[in-house]
N, C-alpha and C. Protein backbone atom coordinates (compact mmCIF):
# COMPACT_ATOMS: atom_id res chain seq x y z
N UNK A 1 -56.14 94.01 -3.23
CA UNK A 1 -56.23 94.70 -4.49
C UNK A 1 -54.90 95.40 -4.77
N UNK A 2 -54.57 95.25 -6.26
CA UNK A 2 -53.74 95.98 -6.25
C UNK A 2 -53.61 97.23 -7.65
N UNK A 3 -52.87 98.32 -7.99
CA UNK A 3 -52.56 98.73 -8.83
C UNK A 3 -51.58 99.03 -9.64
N UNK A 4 -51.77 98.69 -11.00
CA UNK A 4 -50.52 98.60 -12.06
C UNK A 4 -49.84 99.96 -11.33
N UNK A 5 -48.42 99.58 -11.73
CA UNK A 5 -47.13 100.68 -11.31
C UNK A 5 -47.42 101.73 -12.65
N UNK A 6 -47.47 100.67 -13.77
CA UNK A 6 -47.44 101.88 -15.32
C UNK A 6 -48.85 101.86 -15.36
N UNK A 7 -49.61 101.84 -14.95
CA UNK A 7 -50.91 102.73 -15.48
C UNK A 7 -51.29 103.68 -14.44
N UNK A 8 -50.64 103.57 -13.44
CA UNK A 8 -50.31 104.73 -12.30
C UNK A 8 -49.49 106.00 -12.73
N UNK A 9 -48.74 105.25 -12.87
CA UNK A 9 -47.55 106.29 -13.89
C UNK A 9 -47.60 107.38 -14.91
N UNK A 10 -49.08 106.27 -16.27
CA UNK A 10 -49.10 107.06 -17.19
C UNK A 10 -50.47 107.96 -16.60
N UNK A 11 -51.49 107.67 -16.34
CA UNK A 11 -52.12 108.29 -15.57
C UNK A 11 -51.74 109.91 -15.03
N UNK A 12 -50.27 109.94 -14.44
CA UNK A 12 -49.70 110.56 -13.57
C UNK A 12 -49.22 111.50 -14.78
N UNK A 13 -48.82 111.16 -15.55
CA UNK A 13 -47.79 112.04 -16.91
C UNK A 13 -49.02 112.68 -17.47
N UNK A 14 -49.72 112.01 -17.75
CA UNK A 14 -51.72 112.36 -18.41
C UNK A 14 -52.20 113.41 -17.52
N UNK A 15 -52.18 113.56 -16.65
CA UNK A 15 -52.41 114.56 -15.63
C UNK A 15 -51.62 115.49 -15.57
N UNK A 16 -50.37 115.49 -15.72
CA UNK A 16 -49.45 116.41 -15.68
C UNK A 16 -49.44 117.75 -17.25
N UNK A 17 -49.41 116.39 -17.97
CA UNK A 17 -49.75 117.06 -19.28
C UNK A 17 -50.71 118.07 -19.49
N UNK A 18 -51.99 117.70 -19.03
CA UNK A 18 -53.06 118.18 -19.37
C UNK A 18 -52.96 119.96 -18.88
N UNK A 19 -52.23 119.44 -17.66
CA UNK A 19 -51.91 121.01 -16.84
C UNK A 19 -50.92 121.49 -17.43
N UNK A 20 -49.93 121.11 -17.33
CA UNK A 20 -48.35 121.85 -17.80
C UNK A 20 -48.62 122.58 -19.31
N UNK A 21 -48.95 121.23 -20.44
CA UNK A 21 -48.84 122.03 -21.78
C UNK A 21 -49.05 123.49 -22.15
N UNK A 22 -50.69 123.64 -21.31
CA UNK A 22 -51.11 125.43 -21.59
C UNK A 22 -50.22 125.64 -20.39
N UNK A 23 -49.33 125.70 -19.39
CA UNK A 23 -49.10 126.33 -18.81
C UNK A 23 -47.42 127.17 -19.40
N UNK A 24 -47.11 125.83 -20.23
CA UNK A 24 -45.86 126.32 -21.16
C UNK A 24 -45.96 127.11 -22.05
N UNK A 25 -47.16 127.27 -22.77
CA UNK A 25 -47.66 127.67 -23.82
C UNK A 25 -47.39 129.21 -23.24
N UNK A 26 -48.53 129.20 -22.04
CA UNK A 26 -48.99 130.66 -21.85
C UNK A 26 -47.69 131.51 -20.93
N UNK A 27 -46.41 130.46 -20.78
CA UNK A 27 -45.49 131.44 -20.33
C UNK A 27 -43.92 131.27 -21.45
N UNK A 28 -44.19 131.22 -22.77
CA UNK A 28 -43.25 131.19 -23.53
C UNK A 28 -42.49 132.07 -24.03
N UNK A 29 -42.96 133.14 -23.66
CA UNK A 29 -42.34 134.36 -23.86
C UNK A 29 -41.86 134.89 -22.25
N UNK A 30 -41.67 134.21 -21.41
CA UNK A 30 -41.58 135.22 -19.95
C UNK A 30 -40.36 134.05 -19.27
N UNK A 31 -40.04 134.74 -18.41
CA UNK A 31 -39.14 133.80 -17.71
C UNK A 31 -40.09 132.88 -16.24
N UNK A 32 -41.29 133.16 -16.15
CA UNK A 32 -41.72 132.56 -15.17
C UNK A 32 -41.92 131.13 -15.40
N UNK A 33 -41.55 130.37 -14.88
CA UNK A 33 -42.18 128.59 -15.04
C UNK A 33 -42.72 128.19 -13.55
N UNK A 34 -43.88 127.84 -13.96
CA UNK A 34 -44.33 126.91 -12.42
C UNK A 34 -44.60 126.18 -12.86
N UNK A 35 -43.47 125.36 -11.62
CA UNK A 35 -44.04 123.53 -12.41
C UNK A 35 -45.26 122.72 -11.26
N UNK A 36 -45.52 121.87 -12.27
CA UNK A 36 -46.63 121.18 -11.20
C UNK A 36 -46.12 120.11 -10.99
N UNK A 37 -45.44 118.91 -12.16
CA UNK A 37 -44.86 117.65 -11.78
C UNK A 37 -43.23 117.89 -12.21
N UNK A 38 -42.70 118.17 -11.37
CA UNK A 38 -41.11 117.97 -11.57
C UNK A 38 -40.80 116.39 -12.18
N UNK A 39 -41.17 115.82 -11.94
CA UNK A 39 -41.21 114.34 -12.66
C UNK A 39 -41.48 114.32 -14.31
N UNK A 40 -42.50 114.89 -14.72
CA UNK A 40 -43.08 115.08 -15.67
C UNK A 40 -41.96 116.06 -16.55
N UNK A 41 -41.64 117.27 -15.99
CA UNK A 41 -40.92 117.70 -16.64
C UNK A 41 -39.25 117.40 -16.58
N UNK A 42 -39.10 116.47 -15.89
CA UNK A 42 -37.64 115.99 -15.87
C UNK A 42 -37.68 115.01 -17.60
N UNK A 43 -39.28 114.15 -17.67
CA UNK A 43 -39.51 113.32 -18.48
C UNK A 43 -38.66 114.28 -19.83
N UNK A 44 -39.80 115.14 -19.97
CA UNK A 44 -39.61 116.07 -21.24
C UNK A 44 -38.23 116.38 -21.52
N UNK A 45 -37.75 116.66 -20.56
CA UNK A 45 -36.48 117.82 -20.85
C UNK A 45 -35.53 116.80 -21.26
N UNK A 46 -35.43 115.62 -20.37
CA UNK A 46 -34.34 114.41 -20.79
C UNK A 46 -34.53 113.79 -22.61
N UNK A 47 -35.79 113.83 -22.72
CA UNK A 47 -36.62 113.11 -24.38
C UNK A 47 -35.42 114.55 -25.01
N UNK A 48 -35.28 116.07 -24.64
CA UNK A 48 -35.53 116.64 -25.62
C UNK A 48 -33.99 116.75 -25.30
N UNK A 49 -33.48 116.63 -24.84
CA UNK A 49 -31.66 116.86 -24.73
C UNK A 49 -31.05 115.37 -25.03
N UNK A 50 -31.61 114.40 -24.70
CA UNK A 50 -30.83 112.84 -25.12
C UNK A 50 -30.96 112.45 -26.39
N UNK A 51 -32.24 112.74 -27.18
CA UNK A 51 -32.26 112.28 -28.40
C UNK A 51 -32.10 112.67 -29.64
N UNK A 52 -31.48 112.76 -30.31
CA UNK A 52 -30.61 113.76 -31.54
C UNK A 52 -31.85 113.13 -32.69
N UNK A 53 -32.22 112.09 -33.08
CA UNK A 53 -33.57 111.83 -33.89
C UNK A 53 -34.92 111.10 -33.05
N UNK A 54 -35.49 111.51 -34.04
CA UNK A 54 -36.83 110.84 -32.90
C UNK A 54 -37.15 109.71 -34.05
N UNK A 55 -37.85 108.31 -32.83
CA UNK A 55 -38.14 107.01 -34.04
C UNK A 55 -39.38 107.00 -33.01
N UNK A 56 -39.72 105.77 -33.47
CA UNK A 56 -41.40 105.39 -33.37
C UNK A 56 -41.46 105.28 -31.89
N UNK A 57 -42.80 105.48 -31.48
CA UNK A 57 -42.68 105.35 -29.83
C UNK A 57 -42.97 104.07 -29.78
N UNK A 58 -42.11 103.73 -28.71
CA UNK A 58 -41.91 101.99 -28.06
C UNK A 58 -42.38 101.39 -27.01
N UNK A 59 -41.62 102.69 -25.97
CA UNK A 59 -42.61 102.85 -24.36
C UNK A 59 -43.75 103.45 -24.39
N UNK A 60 -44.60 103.29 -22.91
CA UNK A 60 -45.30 104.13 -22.45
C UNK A 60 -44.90 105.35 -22.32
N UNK A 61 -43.73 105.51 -21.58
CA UNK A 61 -42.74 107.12 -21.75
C UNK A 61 -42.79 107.77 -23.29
N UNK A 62 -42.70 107.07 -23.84
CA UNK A 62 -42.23 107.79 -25.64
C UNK A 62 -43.78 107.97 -25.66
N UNK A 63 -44.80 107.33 -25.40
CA UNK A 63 -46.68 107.68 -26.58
C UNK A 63 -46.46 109.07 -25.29
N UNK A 64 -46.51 108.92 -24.08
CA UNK A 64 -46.82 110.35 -23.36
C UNK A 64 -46.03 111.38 -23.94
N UNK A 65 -44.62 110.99 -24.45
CA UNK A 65 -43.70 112.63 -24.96
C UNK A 65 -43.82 112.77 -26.42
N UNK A 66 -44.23 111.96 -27.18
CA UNK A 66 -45.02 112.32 -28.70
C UNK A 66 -46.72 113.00 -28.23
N UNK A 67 -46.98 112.66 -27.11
CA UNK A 67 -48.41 113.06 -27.20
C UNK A 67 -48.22 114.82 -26.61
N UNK A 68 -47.11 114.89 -25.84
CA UNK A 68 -47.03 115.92 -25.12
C UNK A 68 -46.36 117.25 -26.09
N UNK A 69 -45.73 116.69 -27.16
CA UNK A 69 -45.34 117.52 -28.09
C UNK A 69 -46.19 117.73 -29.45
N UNK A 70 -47.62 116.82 -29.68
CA UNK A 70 -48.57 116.71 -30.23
C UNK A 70 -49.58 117.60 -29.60
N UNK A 71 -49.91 117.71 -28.15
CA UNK A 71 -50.45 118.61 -27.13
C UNK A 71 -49.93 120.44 -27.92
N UNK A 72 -48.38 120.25 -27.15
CA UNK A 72 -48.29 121.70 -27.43
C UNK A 72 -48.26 122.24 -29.11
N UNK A 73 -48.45 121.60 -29.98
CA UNK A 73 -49.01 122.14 -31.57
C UNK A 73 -50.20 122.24 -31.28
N UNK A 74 -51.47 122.02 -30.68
CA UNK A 74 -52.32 122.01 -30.82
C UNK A 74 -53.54 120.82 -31.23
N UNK A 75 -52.37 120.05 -31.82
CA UNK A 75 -53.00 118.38 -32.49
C UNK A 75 -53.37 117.92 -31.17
N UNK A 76 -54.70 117.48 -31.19
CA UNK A 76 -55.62 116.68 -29.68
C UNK A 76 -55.79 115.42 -29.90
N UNK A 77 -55.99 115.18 -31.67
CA UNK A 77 -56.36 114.00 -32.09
C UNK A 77 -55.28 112.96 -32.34
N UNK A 78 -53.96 114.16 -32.44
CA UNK A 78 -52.57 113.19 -32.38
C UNK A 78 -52.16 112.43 -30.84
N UNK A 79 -52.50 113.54 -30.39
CA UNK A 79 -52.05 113.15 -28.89
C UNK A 79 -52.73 112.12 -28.55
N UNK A 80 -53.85 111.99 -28.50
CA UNK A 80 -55.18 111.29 -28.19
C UNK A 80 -54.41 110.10 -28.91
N UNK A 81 -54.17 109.66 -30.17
CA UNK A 81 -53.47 108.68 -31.28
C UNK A 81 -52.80 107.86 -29.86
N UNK A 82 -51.54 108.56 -29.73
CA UNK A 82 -50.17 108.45 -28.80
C UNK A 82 -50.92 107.67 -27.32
N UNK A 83 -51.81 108.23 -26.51
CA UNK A 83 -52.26 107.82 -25.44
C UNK A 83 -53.19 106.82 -25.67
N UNK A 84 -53.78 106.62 -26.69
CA UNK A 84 -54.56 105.44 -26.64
C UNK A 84 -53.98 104.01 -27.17
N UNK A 85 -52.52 104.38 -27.64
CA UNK A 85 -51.25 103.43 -27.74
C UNK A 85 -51.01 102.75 -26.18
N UNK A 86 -51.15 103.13 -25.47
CA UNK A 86 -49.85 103.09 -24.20
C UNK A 86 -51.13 101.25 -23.49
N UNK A 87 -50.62 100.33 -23.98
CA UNK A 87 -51.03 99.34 -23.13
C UNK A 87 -51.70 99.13 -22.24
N UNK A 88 -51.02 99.59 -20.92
CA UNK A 88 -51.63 99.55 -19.52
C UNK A 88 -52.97 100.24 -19.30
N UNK A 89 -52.91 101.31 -19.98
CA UNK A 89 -54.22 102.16 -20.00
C UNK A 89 -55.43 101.49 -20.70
N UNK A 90 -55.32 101.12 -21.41
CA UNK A 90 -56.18 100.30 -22.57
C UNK A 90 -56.36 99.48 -22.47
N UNK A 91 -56.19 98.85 -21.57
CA UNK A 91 -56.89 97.38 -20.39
C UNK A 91 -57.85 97.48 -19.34
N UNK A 92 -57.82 99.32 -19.25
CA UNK A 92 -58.32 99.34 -17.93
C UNK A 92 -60.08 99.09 -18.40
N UNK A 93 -60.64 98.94 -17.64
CA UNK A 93 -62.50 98.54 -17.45
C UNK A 93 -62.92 99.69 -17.84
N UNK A 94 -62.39 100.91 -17.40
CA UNK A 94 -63.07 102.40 -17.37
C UNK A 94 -62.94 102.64 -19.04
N UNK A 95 -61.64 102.34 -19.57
CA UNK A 95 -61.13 102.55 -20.95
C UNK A 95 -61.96 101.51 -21.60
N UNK A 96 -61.87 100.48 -21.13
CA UNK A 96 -62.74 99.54 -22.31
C UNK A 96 -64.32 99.98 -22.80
N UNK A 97 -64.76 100.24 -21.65
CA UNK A 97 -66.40 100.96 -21.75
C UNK A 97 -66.51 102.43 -22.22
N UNK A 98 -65.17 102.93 -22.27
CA UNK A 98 -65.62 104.19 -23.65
C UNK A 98 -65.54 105.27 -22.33
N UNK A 99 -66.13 105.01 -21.42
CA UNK A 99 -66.43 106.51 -20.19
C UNK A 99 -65.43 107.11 -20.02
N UNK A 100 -63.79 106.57 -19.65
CA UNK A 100 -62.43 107.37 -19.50
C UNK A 100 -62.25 107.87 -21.08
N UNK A 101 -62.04 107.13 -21.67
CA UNK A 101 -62.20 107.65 -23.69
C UNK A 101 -62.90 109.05 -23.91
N UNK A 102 -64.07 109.37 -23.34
CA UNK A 102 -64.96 110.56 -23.17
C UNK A 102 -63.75 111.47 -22.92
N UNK A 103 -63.82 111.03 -21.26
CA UNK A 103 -63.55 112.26 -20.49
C UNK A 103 -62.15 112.53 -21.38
N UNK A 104 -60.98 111.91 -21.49
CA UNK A 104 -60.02 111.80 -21.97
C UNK A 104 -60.03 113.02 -23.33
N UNK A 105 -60.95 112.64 -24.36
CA UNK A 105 -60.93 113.35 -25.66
C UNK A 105 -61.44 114.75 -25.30
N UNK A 106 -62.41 114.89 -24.64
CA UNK A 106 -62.76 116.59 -24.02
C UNK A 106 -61.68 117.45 -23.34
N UNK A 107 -60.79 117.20 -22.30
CA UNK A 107 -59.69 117.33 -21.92
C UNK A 107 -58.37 117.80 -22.50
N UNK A 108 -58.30 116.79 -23.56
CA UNK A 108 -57.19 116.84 -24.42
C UNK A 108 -57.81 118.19 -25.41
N UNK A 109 -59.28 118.07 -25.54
CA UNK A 109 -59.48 119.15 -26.66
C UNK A 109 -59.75 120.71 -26.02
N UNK A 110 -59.78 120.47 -24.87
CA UNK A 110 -60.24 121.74 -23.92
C UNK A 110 -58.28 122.37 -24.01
N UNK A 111 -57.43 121.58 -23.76
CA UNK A 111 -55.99 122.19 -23.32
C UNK A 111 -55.50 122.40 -24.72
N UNK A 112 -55.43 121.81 -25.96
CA UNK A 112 -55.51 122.07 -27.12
C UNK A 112 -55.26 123.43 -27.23
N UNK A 113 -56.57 123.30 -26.91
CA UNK A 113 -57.47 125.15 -27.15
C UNK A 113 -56.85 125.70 -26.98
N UNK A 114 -56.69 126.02 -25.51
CA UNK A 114 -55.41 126.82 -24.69
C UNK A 114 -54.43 127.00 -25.07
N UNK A 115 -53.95 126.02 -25.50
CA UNK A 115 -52.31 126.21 -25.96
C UNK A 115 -52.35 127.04 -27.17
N UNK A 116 -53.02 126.66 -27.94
CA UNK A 116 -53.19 127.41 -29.62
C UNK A 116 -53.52 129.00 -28.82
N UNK A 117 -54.72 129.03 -28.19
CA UNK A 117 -54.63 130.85 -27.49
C UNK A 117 -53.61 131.43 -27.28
N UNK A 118 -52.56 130.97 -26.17
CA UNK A 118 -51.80 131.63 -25.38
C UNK A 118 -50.56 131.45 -26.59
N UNK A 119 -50.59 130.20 -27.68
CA UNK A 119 -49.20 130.39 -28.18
C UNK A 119 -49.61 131.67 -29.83
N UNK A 120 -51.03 131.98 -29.92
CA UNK A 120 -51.27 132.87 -30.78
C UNK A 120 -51.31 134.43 -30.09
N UNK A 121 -51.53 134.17 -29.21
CA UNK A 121 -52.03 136.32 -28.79
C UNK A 121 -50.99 136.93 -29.45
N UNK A 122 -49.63 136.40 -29.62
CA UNK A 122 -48.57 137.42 -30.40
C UNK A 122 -48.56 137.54 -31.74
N UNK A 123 -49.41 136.94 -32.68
CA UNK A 123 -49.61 136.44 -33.62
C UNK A 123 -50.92 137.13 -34.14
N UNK A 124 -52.16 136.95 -33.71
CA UNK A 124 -53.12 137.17 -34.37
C UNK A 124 -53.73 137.78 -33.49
N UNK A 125 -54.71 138.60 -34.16
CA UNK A 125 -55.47 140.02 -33.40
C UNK A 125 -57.18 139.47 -33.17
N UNK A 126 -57.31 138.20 -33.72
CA UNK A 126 -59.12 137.96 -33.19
C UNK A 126 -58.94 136.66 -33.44
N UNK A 127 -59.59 135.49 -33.33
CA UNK A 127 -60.29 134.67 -33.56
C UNK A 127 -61.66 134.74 -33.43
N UNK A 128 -62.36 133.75 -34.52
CA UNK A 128 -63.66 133.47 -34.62
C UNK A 128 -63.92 132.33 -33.56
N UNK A 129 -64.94 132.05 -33.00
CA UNK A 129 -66.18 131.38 -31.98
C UNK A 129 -65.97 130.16 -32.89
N UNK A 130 -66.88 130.39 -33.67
CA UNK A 130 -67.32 129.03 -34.72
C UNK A 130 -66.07 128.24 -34.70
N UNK A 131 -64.64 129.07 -35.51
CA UNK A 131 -64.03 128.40 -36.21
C UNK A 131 -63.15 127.61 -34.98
N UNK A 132 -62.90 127.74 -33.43
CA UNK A 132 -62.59 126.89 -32.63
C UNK A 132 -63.17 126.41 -32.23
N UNK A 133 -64.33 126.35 -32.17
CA UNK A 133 -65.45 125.01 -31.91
C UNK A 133 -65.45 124.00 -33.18
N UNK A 134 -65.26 124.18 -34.78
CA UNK A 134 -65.12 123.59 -35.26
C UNK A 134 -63.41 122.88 -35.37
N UNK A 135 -62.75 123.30 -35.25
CA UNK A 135 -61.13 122.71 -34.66
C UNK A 135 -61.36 121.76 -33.77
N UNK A 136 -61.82 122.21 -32.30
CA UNK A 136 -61.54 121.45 -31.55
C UNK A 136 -63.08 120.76 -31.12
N UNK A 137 -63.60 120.44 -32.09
CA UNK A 137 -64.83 119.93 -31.71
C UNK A 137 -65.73 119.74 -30.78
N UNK A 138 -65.58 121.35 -30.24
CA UNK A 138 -66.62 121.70 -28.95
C UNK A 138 -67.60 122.03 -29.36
N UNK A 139 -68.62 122.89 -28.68
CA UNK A 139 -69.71 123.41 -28.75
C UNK A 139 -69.60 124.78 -28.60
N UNK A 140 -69.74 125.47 -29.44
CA UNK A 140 -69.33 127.20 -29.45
C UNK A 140 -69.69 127.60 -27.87
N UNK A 141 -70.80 127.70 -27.18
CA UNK A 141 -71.18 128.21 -26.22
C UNK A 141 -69.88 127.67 -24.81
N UNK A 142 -69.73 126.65 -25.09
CA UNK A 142 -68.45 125.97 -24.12
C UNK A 142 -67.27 126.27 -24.67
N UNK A 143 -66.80 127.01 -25.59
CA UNK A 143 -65.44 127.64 -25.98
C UNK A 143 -65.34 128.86 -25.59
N UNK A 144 -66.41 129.63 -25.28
CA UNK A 144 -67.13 130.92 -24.87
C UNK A 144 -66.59 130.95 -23.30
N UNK A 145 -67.12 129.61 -22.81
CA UNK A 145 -67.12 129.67 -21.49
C UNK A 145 -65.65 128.90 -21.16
N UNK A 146 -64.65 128.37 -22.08
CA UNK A 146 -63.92 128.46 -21.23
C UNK A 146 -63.01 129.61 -21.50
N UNK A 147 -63.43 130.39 -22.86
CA UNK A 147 -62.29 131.52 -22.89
C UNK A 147 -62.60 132.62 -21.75
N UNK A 148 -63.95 132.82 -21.11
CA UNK A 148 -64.46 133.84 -20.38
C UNK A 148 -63.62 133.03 -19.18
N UNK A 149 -63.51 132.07 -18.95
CA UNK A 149 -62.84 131.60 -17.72
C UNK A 149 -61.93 132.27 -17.68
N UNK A 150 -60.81 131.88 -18.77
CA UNK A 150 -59.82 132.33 -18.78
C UNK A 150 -58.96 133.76 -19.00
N UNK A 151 -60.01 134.58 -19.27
CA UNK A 151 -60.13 136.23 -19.21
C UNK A 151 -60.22 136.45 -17.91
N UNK A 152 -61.29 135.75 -17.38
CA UNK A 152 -61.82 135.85 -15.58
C UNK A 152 -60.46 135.96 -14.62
N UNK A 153 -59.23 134.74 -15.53
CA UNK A 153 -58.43 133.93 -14.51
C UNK A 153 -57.17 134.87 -14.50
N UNK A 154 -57.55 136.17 -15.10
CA UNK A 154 -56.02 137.47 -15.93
C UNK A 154 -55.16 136.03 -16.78
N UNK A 155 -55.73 135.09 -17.60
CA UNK A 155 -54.37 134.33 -18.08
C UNK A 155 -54.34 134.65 -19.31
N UNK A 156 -55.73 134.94 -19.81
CA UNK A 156 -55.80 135.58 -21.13
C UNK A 156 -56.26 137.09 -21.67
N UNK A 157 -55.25 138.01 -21.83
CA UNK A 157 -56.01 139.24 -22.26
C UNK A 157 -56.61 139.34 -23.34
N UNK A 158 -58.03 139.44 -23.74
CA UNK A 158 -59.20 139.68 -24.43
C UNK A 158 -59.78 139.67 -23.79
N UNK A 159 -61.36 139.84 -25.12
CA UNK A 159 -62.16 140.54 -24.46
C UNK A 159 -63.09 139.89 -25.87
N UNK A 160 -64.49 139.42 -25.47
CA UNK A 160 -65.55 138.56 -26.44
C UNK A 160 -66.44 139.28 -26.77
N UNK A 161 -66.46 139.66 -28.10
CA UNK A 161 -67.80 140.01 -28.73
C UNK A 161 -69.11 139.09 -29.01
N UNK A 162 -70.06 139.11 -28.09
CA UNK A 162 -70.68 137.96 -28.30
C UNK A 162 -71.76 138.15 -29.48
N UNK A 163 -71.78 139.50 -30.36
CA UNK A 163 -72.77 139.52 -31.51
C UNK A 163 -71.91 139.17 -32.30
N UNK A 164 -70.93 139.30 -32.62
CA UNK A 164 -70.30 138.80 -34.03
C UNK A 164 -69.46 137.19 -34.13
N UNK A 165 -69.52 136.66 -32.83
CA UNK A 165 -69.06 135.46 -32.39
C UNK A 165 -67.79 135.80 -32.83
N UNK A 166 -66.55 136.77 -31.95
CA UNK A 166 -65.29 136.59 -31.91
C UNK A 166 -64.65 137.20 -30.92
N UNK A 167 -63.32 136.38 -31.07
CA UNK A 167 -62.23 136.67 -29.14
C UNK A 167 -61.17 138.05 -29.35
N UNK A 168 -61.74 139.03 -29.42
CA UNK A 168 -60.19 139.83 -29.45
C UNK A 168 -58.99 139.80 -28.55
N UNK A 169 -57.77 139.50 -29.42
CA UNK A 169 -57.10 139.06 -28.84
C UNK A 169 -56.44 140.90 -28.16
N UNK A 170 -56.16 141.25 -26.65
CA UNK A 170 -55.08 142.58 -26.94
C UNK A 170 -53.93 142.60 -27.33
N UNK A 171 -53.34 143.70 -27.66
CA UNK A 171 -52.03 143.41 -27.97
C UNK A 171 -51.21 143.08 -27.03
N UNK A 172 -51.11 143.38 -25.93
CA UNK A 172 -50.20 143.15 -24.70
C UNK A 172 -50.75 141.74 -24.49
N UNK A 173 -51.04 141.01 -24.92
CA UNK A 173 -51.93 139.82 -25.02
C UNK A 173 -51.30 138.68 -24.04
N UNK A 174 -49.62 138.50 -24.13
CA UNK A 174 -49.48 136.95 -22.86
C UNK A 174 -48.85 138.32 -21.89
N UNK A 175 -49.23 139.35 -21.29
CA UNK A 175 -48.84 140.22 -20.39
C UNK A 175 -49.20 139.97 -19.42
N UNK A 176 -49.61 138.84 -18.75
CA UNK A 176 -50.58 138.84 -17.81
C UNK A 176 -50.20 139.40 -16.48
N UNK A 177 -50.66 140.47 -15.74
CA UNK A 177 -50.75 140.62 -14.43
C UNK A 177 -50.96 140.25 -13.37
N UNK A 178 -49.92 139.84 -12.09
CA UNK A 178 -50.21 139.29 -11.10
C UNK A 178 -51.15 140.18 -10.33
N UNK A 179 -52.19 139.11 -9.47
CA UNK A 179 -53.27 140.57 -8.46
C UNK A 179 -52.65 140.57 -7.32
């Protein structure tokens, strides 16, 4: 048996993404960076210093760094666009039967989220429940639970009103404290 090199690959960038994006997001104001794929971010940084215009994506490399800069706006459905471009992936058995497609679109819409949080706390003083479950086409009670995660995790300072369905954001909001 064997396995494709590029659907290993993109796989590998897809994974990276999913982690890194909110992790850029939520340290854009600070000098801390932890990286998870030095690979991944060698990808990015080379796309964003070599190319003076951007044209249509060609490679597998180009749908992951349109998707990854589609990621950090917040667009899930663009990104999602970009990755369901990339060939190798879209052959696979798991992809053809819709089950990786699932997991894939929840994922992309779960880090979405994140990123729009951590790149708003400086910006805006609440969000509504509803209105990011209707964005990112979750289920209010699972936007709940992953923002309480992420209050849990010190990555996000707020704090959830659960009678009026909204996230106050604090003001010291990407301050986060090491324990």
């Amino acid at each position: 048996m064997t396995i494709n090199l590029q659907v290993l690959e993109s796989i590998h960038y897809i994974t990276s993404m999913l982690i890194e994006i909110p992790q850029i997001s939520e340290n854009q104001h600070t000098m801390r960076t932890q990286v998870v794929s030095k690979h991944y971010r060698k990808l990015i940084e080379s796309y964003d210093n070599r190319q003076a215009f951007v044209l249509a994506a060609e490679q597998n490399r180009d749908h992951i760094v349109f998707a990854a800069r589609a990621l950090n706006k917040s667009d899930w459905k663009g990104a999602l666009d970009h990755i369901f471009q990339i060939g190798p992936l879209a052959r696979m058995a798991e992809f053809e039967c819709g089950e990786l497609k699932t997991i894939l679109q929840q994922e992309f819409k779960i880090a979405a989220m994140k990123s729009l949080l951590f790149r708003a706390a400086k910006q805006y003083r609440s969000f509504c429940v509803e209105s990011l479950s209707n964005i990112f086409e979750l289920d209010s009670k699972f936007v709940k639970k992953i923002i309480s995660k992420m209050i849990l995790e010190n990555r996000l300072q707020a704090s959830i009103d659960y009678g009026k369905g909204l996230v106050y954001l604090q003001e010291d909001g990407n301050d986060v404290k090491e324990l």
